[in-house]
Protein backbone atom coordinates (compact mmCIF):
# COMPACT_ATOMS: atom_id res chain seq x y z
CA UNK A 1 0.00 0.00 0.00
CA UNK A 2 1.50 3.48 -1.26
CA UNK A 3 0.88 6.56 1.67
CA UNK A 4 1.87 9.95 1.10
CA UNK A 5 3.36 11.71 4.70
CA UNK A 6 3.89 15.47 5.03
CA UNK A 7 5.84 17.01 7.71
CA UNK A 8 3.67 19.92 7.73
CA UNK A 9 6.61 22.45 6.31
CA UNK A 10 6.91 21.57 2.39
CA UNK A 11 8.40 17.98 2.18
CA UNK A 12 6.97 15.38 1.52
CA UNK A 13 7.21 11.79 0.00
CA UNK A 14 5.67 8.40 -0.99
CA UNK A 15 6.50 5.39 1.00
CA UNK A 16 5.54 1.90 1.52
CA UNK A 17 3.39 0.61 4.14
CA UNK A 18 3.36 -2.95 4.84
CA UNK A 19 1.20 -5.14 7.37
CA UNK A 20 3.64 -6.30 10.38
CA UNK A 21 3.60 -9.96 10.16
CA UNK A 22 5.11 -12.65 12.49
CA UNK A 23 6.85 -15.49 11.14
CA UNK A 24 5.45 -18.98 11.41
CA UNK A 25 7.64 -20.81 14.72
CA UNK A 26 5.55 -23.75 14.62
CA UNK A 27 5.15 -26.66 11.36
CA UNK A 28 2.42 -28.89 10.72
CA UNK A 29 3.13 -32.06 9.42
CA UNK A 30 0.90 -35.48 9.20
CA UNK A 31 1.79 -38.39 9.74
CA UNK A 32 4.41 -39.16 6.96
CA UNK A 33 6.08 -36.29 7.64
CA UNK A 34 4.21 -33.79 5.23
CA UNK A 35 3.32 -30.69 5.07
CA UNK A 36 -0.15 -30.11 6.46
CA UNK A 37 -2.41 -27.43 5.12
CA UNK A 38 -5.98 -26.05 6.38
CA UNK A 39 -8.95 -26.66 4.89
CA UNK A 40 -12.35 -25.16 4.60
CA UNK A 41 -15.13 -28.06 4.36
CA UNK A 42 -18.82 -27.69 3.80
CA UNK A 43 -20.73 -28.46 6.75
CA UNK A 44 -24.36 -28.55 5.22
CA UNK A 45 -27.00 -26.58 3.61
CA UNK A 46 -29.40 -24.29 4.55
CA UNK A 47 -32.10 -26.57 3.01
CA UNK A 48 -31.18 -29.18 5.61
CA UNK A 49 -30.10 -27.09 8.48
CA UNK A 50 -32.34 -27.30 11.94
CA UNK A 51 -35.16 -24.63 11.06
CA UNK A 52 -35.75 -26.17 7.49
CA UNK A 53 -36.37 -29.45 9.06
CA UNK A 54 -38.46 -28.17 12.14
CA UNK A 55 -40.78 -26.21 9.37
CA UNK A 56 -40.84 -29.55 7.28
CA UNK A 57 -41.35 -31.69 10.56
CA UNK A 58 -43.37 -29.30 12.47
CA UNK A 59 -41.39 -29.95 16.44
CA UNK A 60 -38.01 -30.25 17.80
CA UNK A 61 -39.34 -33.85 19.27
CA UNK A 62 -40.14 -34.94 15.69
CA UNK A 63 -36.89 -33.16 14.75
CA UNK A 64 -34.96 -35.05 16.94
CA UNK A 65 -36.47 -38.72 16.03
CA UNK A 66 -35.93 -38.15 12.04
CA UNK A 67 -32.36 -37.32 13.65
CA UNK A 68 -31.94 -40.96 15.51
CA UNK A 69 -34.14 -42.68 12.72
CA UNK A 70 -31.37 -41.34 9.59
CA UNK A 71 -29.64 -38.38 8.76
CA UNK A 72 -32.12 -36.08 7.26
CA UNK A 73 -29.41 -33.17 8.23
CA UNK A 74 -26.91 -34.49 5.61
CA UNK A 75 -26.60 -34.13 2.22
CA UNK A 76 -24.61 -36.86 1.14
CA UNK A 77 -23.60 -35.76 -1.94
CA UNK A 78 -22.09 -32.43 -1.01
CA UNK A 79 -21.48 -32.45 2.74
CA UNK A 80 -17.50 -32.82 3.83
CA UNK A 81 -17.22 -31.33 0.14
CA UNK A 82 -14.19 -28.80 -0.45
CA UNK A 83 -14.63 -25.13 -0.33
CA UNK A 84 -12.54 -22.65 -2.98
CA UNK A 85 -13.42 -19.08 -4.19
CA UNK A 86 -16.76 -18.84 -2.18
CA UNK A 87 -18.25 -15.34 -1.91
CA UNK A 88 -20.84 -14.15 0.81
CA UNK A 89 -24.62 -14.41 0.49
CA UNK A 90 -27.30 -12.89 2.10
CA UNK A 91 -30.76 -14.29 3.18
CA UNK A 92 -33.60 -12.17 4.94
CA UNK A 93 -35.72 -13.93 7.35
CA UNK A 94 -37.83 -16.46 4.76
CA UNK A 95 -34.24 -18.26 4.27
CA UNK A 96 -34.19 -16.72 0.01
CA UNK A 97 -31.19 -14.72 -0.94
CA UNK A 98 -31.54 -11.09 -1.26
CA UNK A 99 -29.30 -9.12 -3.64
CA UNK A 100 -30.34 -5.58 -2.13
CA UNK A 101 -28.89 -5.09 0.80
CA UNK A 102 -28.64 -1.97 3.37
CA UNK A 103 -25.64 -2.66 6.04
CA UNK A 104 -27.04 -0.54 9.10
CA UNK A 105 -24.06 1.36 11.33
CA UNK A 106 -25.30 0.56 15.15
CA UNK A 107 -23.99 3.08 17.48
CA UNK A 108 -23.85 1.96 20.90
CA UNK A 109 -23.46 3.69 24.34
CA UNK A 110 -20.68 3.07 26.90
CA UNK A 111 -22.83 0.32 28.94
CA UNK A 112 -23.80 -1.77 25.68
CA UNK A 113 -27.08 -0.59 24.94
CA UNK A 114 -28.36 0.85 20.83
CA UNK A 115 -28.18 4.69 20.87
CA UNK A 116 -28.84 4.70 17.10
CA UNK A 117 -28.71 2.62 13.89
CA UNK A 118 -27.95 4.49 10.30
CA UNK A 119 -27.36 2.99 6.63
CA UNK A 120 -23.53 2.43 6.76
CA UNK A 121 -21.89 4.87 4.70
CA UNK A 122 -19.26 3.61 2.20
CA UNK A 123 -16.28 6.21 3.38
CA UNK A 124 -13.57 6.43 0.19
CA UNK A 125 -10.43 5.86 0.65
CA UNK A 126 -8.54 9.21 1.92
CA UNK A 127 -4.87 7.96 2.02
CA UNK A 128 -3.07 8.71 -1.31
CA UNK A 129 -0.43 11.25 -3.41
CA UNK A 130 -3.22 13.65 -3.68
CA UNK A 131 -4.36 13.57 0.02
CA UNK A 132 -1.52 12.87 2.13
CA UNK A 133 -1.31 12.09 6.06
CA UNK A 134 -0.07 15.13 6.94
CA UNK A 135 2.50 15.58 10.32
CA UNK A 136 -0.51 17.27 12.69
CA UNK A 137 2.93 18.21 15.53
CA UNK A 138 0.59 16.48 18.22
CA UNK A 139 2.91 14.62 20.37
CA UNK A 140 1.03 12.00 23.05
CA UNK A 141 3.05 9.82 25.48
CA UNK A 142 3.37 6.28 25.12
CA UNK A 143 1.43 5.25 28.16
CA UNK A 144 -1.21 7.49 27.66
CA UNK A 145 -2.22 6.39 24.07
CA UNK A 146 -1.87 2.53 25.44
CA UNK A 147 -3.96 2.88 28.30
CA UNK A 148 -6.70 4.56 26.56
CA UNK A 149 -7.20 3.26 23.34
CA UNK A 150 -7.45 0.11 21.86
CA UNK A 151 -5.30 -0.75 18.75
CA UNK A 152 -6.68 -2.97 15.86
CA UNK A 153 -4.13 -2.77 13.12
CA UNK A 154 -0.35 -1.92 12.37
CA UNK A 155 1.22 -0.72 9.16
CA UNK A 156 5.01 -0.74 8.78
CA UNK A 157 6.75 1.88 6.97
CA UNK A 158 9.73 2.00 4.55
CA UNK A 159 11.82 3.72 2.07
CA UNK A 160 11.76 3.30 -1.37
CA UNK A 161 14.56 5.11 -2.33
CA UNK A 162 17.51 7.05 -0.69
CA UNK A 163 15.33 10.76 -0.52
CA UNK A 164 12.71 8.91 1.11
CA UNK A 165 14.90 7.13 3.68
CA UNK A 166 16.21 10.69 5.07
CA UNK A 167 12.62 11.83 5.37
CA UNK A 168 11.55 8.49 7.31
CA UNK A 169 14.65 8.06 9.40
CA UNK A 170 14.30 12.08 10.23
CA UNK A 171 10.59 11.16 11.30
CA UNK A 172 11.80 7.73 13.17
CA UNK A 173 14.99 9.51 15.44
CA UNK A 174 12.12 12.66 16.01
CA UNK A 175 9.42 10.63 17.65
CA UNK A 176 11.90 8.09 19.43
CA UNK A 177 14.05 11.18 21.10
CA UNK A 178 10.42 12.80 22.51
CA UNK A 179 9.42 9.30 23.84
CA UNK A 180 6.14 9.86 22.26
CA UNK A 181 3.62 8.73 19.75
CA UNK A 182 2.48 11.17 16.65
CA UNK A 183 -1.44 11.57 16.06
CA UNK A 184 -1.92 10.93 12.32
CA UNK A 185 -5.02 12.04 10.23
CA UNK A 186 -6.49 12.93 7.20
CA UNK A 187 -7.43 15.92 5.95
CA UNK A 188 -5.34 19.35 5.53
CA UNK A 189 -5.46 19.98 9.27
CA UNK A 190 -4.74 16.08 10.25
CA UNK A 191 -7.98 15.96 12.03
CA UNK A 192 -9.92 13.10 9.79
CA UNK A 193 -10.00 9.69 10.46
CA UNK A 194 -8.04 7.60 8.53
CA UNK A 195 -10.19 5.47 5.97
CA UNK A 196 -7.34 2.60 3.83
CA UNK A 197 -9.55 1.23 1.58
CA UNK A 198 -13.38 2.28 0.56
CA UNK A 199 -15.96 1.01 2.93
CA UNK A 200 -13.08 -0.13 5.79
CA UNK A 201 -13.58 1.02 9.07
CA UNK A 202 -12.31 4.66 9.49
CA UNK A 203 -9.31 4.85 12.12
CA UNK A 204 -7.21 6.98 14.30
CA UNK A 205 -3.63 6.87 13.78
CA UNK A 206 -0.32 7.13 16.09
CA UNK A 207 3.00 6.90 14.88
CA UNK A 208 5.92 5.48 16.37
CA UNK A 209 9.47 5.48 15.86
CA UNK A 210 12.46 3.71 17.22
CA UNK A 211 16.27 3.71 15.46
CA UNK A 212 19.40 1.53 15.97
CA UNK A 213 22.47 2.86 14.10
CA UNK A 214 21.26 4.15 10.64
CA UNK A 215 18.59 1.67 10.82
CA UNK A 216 14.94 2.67 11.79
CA UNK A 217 11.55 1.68 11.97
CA UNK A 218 8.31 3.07 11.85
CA UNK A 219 4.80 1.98 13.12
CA UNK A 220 1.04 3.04 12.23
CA UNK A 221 -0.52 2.01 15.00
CA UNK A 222 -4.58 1.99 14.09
CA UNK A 223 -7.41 2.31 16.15
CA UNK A 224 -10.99 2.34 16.26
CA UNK A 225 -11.76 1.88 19.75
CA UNK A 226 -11.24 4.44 22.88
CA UNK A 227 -11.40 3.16 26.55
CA UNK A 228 -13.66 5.55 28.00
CA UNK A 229 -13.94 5.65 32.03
CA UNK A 230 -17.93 5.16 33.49
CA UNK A 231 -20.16 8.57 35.08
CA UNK A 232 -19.87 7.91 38.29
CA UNK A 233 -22.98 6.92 38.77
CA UNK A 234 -23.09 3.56 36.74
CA UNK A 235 -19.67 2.76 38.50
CA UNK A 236 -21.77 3.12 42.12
CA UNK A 237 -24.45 0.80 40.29
């Protein structure tokens, strides 16, 4: 994924950012020694599933003896089958596929309960060369962003050439000499959320760099979630 970062003062340049992935520490292998894979099998259908057969059957009881009598649950000729290139369906309530669907947004309260729903609203993507994450100078410490929000994602950043290793290094030896973590946005004033890809859930950003020599390395850390402490009167309750 290409992002454009701006330091707030003129410069500016394209980089790289690349999911942080662990390597694999543990091998699976069967019996003779092979390597295992993972699988995705098909369990049944939704023609044979328990609420087709209580309709059919009319109770669970009667449900449950067509169960011990046979296997009216199984399809034999495409349960256990092998699943590849699937794609998600949608069924309303009478168990037929719909093909016009409204996703609703539920916003909830601190304690759980629905303060509103709304059709979701398909954000586009805001991270590019023409709209660049731009360096908002907001400076939080460590501890404070970890204890009080949650993060969901991480994005590494690199260099993809010599100009733009100066730039990231500059940024890296910055944030790891204040002990802090950079708020990152969107927008000219750094104050949007940060949406990757159209529709994806829009995020708040903090940057963090660390350096070793003329090595560095830089972390998006993403979030979507901020621990928020209860009124005081649902902590007496």
């Amino acid at each position: 994924m290409d992002i454009s970062l701006t330091n707030g003062s003129g410069r500016d340049a394209q980089v790289v950012a690349n999911s942080v992935s662990v390597g694999v520490r543990v091998r699976w292998v069967d019996a003779e020694d092979r390597q295992a894979a993972s699988a995705r099998l098909l369990k049944g259908t939704i023609d044979r599933d328990y609420e087709a057969l209580l309709e059919v059957l009319g109770s669970p009881e009667k449900v449950g003896e067509a169960i011990v009598a046979g296997d009216p649950e199984l399809d034999i000729e495409s349960a256990g089958s092998f699943l590849k290139d699937t794609s998600r369906v949608y069924y309303n309530s009478e168990r037929k596929t719909v093909f016009g669907v409204t996703q609703l947004e539920i916003v909830r309260n601190p304690d759980g309960t629905e303060k509103l729903r709304r059709p979701k609203k398909l954000l586009p993507p805001n991270v590019n060369a023409e709209q660049p994450l731009v360096w908002s100078g907001k400076f939080l410490p460590k501890t404070e962003v970890y204890n009080k929000f949650v993060m969901v994602q991480k994005l590494q950043l690199y260099h993809i050439n010599g100009l733009t290793y100066d730039f990231l290094f500059g940024i890296a030896k910055e944030l790891e000499q204040k002990r802090s973590l950079l708020l990152m946005g969107a927008g000219p004033k750094s104050n949007q959320p940060i949406v990757l890809r159209r529709g994806s859930v829009p995020y708040r950003g903090f940057l963090e760099g660390m350096t070793r020599g003329d090595e560095y390395r830089l972390v998006l850390h993403l979030s979507n979630l901020e621990l928020k402490a209860p009124d005081a009167a649902d902590a007496k309750e």
